[in-house]
PDB file of N, CA and C in Angstrom:
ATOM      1  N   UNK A   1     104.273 127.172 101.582  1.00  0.00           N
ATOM      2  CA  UNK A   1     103.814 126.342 100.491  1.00  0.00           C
ATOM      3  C   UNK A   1     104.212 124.896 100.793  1.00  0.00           C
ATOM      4  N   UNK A   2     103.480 123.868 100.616  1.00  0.00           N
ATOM      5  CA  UNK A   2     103.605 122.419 100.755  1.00  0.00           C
ATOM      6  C   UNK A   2     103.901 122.030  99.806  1.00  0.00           C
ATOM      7  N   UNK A   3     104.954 121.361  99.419  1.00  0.00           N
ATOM      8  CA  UNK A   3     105.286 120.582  98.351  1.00  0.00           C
ATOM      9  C   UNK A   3     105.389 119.102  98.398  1.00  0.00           C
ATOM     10  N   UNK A   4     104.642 118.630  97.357  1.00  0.00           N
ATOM     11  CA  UNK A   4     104.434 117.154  97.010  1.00  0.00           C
ATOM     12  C   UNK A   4     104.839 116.556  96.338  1.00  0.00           C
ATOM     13  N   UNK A   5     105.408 115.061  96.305  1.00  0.00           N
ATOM     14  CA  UNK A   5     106.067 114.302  95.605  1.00  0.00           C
ATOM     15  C   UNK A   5     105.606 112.667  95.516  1.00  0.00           C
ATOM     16  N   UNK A   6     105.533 112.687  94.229  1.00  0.00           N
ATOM     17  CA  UNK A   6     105.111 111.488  93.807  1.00  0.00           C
ATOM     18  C   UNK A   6     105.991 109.842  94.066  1.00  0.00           C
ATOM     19  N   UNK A   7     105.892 109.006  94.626  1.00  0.00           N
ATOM     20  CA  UNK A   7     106.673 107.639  94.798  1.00  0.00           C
ATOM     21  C   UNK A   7     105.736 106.779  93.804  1.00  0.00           C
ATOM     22  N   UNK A   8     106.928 105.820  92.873  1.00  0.00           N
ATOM     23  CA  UNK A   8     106.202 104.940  92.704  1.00  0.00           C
ATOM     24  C   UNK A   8     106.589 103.544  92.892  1.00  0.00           C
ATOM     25  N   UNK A   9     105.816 103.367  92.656  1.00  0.00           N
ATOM     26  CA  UNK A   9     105.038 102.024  93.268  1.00  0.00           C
ATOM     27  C   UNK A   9     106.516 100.590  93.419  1.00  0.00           C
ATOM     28  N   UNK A  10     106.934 100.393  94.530  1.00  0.00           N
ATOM     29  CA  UNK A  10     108.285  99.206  94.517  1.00  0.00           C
ATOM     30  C   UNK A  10     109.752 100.424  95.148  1.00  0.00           C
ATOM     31  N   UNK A  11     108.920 101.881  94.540  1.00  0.00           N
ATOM     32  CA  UNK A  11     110.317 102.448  94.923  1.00  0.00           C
ATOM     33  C   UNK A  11     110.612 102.500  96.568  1.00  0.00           C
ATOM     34  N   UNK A  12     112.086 102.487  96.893  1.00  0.00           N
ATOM     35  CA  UNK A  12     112.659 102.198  98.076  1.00  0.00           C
ATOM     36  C   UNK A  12     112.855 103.513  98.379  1.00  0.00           C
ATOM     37  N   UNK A  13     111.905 104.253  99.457  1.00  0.00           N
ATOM     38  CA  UNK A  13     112.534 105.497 100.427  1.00  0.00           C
ATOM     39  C   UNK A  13     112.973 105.160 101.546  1.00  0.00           C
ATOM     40  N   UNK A  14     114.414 105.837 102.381  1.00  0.00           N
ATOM     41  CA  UNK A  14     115.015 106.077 103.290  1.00  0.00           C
ATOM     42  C   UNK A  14     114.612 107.234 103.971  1.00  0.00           C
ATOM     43  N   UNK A  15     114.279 106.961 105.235  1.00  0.00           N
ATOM     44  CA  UNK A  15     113.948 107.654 106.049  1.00  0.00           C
ATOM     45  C   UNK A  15     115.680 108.449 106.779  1.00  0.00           C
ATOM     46  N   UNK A  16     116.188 107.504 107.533  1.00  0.00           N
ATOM     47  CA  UNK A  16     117.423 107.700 108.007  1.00  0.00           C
ATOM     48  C   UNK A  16     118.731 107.968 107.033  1.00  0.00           C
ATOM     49  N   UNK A  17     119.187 108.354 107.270  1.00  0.00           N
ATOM     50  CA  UNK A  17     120.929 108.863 106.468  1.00  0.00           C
ATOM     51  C   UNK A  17     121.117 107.946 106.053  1.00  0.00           C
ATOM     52  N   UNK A  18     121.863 107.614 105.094  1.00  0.00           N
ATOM     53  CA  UNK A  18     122.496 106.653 104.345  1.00  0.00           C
ATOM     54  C   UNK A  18     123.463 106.123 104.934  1.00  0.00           C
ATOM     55  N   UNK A  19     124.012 105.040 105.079  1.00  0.00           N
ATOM     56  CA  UNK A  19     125.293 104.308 105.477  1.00  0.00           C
ATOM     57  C   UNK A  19     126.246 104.834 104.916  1.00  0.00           C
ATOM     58  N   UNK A  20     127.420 104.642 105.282  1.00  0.00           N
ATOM     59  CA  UNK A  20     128.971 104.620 104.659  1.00  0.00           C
ATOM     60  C   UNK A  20     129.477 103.141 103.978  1.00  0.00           C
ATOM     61  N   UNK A  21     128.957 102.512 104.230  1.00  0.00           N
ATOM     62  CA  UNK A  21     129.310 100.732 103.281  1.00  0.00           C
ATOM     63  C   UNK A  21     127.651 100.184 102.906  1.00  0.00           C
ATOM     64  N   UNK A  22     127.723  99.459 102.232  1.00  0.00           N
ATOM     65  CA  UNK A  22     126.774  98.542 101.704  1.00  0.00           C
ATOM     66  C   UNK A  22     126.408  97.267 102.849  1.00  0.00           C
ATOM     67  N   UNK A  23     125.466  96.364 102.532  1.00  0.00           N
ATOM     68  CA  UNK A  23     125.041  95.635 103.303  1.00  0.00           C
ATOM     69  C   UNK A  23     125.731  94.354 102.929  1.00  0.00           C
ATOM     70  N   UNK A  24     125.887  94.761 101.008  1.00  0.00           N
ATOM     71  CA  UNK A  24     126.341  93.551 100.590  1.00  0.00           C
ATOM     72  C   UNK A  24     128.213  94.132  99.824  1.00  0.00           C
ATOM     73  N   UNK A  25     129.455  93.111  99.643  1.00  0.00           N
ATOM     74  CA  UNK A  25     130.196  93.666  99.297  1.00  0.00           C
ATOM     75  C   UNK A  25     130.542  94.253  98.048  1.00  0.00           C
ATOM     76  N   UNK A  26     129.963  93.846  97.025  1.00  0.00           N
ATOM     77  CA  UNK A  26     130.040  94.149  95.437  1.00  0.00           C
ATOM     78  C   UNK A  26     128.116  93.603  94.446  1.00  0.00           C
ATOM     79  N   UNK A  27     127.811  94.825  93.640  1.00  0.00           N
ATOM     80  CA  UNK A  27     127.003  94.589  93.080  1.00  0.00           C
ATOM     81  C   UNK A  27     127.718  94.714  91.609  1.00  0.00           C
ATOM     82  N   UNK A  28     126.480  94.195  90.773  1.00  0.00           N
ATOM     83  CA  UNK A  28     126.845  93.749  89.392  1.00  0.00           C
ATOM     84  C   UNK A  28     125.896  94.788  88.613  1.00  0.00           C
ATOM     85  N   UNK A  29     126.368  95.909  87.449  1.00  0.00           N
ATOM     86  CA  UNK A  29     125.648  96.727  87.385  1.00  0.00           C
ATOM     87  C   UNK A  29     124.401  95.957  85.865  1.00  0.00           C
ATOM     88  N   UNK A  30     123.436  96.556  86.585  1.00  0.00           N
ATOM     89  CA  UNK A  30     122.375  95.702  84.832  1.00  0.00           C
ATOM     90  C   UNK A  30     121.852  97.274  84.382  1.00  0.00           C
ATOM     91  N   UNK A  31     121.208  96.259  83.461  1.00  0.00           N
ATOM     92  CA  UNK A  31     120.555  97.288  82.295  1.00  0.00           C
ATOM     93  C   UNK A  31     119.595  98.210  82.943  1.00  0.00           C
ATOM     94  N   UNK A  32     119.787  99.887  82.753  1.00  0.00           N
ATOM     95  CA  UNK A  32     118.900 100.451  82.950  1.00  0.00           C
ATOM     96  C   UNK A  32     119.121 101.163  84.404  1.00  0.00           C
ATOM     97  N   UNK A  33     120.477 100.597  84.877  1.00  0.00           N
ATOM     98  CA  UNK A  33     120.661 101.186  86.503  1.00  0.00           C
ATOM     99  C   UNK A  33     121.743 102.281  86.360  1.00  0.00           C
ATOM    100  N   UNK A  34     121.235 103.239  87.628  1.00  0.00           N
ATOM    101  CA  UNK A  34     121.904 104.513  87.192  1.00  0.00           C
ATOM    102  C   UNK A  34     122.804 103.886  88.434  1.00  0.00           C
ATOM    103  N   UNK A  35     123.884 105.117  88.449  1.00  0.00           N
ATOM    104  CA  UNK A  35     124.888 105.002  90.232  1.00  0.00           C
ATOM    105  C   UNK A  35     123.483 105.670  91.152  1.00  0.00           C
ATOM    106  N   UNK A  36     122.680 106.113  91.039  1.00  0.00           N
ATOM    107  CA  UNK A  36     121.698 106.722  92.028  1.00  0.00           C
ATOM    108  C   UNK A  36     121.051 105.800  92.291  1.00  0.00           C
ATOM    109  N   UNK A  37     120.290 104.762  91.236  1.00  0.00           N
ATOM    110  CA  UNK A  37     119.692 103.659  91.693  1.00  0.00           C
ATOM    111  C   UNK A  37     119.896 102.353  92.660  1.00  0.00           C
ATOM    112  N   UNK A  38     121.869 102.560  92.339  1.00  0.00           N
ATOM    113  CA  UNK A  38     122.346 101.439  93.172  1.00  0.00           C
ATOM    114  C   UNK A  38     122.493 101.615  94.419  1.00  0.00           C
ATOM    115  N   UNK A  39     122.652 102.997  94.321  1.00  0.00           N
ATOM    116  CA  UNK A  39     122.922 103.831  96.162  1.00  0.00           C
ATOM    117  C   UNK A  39     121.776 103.926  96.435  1.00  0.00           C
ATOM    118  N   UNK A  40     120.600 104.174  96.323  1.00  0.00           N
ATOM    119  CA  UNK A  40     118.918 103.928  96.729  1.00  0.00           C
ATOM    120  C   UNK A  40     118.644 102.598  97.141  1.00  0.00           C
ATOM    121  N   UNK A  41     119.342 101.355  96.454  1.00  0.00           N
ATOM    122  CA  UNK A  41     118.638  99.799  96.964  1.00  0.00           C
ATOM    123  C   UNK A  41     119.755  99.454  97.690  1.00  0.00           C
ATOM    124  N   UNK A  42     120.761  99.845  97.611  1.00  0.00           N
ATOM    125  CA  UNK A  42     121.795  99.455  98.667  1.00  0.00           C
ATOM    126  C   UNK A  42     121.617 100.254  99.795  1.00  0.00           C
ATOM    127  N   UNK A  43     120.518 101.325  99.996  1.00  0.00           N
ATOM    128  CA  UNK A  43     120.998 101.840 101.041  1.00  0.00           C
ATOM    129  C   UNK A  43     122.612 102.774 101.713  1.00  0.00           C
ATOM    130  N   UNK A  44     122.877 102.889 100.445  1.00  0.00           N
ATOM    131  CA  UNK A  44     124.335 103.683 100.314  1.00  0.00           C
ATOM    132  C   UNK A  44     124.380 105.285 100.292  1.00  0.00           C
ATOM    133  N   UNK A  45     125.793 105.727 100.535  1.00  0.00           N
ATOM    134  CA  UNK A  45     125.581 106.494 100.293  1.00  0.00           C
ATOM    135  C   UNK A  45     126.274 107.254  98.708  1.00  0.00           C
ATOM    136  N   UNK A  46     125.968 107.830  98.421  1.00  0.00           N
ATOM    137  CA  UNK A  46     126.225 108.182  96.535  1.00  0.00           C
ATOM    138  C   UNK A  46     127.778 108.451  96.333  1.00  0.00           C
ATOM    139  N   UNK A  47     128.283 109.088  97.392  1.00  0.00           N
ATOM    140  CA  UNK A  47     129.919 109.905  97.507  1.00  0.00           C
ATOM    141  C   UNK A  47     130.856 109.059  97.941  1.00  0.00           C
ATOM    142  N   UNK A  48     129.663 107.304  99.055  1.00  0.00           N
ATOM    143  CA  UNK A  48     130.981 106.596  99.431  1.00  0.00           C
ATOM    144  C   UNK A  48     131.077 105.388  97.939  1.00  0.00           C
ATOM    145  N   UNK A  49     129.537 105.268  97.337  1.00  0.00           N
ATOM    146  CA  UNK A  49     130.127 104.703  95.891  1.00  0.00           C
ATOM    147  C   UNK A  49     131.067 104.937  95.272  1.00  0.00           C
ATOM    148  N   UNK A  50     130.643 106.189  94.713  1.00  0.00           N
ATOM    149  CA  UNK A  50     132.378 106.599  93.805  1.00  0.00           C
ATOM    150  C   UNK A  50     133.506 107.056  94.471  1.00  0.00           C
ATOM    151  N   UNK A  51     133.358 106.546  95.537  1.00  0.00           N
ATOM    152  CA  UNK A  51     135.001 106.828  96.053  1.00  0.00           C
ATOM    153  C   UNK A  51     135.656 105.601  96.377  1.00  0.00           C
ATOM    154  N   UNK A  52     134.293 104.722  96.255  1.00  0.00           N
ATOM    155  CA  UNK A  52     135.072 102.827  96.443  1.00  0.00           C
ATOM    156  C   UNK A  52     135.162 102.606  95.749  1.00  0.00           C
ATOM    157  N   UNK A  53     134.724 103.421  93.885  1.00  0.00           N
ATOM    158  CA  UNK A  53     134.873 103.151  92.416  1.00  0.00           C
ATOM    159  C   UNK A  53     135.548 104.042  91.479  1.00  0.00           C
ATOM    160  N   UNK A  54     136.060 104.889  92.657  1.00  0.00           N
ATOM    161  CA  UNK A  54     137.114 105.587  91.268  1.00  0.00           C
ATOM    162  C   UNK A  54     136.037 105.776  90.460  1.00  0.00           C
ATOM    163  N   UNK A  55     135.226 106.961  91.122  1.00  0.00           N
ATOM    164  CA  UNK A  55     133.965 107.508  90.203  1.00  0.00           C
ATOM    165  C   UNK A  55     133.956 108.797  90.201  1.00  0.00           C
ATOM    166  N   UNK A  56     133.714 109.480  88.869  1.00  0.00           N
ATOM    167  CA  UNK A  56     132.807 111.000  89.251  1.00  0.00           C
ATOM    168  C   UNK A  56     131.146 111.018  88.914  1.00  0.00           C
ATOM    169  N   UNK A  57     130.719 111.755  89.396  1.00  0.00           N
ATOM    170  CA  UNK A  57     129.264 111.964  89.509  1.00  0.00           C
ATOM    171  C   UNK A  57     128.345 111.524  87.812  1.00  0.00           C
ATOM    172  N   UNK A  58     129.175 112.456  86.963  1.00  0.00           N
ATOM    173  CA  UNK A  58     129.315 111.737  85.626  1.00  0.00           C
ATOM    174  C   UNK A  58     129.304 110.701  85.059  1.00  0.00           C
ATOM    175  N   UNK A  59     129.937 109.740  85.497  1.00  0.00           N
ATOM    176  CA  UNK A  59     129.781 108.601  84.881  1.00  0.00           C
ATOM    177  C   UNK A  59     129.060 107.631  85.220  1.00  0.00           C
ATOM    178  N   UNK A  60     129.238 106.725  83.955  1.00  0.00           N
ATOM    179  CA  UNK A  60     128.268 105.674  84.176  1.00  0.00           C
ATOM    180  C   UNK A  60     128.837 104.207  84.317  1.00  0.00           C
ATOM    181  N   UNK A  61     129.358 103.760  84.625  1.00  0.00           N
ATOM    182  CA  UNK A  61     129.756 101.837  85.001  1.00  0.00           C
ATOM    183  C   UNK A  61     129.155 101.063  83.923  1.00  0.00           C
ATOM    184  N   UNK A  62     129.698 100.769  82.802  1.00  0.00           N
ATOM    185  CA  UNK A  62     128.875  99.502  81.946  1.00  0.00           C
ATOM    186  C   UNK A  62     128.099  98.547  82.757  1.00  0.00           C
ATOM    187  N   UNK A  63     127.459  98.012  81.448  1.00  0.00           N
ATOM    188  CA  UNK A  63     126.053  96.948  82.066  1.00  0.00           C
ATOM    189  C   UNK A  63     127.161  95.472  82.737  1.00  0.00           C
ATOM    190  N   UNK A  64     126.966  94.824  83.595  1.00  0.00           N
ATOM    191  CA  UNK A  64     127.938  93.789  84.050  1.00  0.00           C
ATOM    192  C   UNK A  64     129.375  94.182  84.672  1.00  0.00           C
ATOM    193  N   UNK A  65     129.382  95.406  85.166  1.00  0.00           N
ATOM    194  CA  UNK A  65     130.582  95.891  85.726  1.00  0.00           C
ATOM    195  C   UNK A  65     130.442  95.477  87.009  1.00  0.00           C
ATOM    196  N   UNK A  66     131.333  95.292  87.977  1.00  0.00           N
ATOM    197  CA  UNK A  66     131.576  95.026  89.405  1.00  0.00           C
ATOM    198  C   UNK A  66     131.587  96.142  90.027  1.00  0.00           C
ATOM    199  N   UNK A  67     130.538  96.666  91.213  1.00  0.00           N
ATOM    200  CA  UNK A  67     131.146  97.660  91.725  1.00  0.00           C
ATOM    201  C   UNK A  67     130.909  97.356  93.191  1.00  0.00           C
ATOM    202  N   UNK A  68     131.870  98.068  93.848  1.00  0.00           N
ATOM    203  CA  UNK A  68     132.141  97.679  95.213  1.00  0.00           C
ATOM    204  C   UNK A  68     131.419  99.017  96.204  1.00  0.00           C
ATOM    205  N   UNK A  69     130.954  97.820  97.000  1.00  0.00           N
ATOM    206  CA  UNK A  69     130.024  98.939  98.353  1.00  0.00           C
ATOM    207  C   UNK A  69     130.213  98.529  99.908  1.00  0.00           C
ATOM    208  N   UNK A  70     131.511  98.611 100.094  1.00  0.00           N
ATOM    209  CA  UNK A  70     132.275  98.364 101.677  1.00  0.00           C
ATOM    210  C   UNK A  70     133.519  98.702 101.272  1.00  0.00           C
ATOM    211  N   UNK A  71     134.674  98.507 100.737  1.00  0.00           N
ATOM    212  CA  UNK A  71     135.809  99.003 100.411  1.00  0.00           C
ATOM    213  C   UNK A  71     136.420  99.664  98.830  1.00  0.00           C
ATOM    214  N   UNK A  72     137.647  99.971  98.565  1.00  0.00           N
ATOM    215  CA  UNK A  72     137.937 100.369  97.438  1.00  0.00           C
ATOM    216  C   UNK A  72     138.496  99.476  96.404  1.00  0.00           C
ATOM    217  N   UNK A  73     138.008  99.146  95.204  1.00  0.00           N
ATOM    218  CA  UNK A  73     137.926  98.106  94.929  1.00  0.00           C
ATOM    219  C   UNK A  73     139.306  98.185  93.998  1.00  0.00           C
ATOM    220  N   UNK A  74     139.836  97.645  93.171  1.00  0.00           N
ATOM    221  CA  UNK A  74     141.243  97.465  92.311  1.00  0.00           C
ATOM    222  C   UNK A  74     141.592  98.441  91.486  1.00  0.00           C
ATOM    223  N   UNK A  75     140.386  99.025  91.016  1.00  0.00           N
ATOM    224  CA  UNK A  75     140.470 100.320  90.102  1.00  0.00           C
ATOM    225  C   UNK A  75     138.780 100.895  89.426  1.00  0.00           C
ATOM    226  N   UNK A  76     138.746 101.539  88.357  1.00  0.00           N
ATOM    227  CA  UNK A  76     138.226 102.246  87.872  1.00  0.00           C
ATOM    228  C   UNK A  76     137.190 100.886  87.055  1.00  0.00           C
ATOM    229  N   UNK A  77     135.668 100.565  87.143  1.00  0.00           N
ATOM    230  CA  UNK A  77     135.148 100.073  86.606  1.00  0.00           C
ATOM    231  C   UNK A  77     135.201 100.313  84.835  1.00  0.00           C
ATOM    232  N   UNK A  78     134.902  99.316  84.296  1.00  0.00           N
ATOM    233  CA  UNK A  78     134.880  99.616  82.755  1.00  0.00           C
ATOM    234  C   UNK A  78     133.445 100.625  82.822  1.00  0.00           C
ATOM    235  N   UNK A  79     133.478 101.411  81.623  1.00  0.00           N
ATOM    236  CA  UNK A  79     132.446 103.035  81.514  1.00  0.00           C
ATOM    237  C   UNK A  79     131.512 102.406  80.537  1.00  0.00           C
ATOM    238  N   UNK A  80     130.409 102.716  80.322  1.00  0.00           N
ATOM    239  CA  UNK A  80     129.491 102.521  79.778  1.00  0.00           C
ATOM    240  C   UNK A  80     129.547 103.451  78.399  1.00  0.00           C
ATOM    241  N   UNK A  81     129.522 103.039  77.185  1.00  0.00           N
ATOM    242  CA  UNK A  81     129.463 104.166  75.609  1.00  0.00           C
ATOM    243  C   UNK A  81     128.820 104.670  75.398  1.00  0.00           C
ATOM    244  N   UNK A  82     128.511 105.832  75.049  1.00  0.00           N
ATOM    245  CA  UNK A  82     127.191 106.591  74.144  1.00  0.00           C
ATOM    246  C   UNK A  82     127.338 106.386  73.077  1.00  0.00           C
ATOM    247  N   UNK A  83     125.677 105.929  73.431  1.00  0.00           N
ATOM    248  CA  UNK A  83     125.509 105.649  71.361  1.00  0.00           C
ATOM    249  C   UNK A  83     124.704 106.736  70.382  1.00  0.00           C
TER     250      UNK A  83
END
């Protein structure tokens, strides 16, 4: 069976493995971005994010948080609330 999958339109696919660091050293998280989204445009990989952020898979980084993508950064980003 062939299975098909839809891209849209701006989205960034990786062909090759993901890196272990970022290209750039710290992104700033905005509205509407998951940790999957940031590891997709950074070219990252998802496990070396939250381990340079004192992350679990779970959480989410508030909107304007610092998060680091080459080393481990000072601590645990501020968490985002459910409303």
């Amino acid at each position: 069976m062939k299975v098909q999958e839809v891209v849209d339109k701006g989205q960034l696919i990786y062909i090759m493995r993901k890196r272990k660091v970022g290209l750039n050293e710290q992104h700033i998280v905005k509205t509407g971005e998951t940790l999957a989204d940031i590891a997709q445009s950074e070219a990252l990989r998802i496990e070396s994010l939250l381990e340079y952020n004192f992350l679990q898979p779970n959480m989410q980084p508030a909107v304007g948080s610092v998060l680091y993508l080459r080393s481990k950064g000072p601590g645990m980003p501020a968490l985002a609330t459910g409303k």
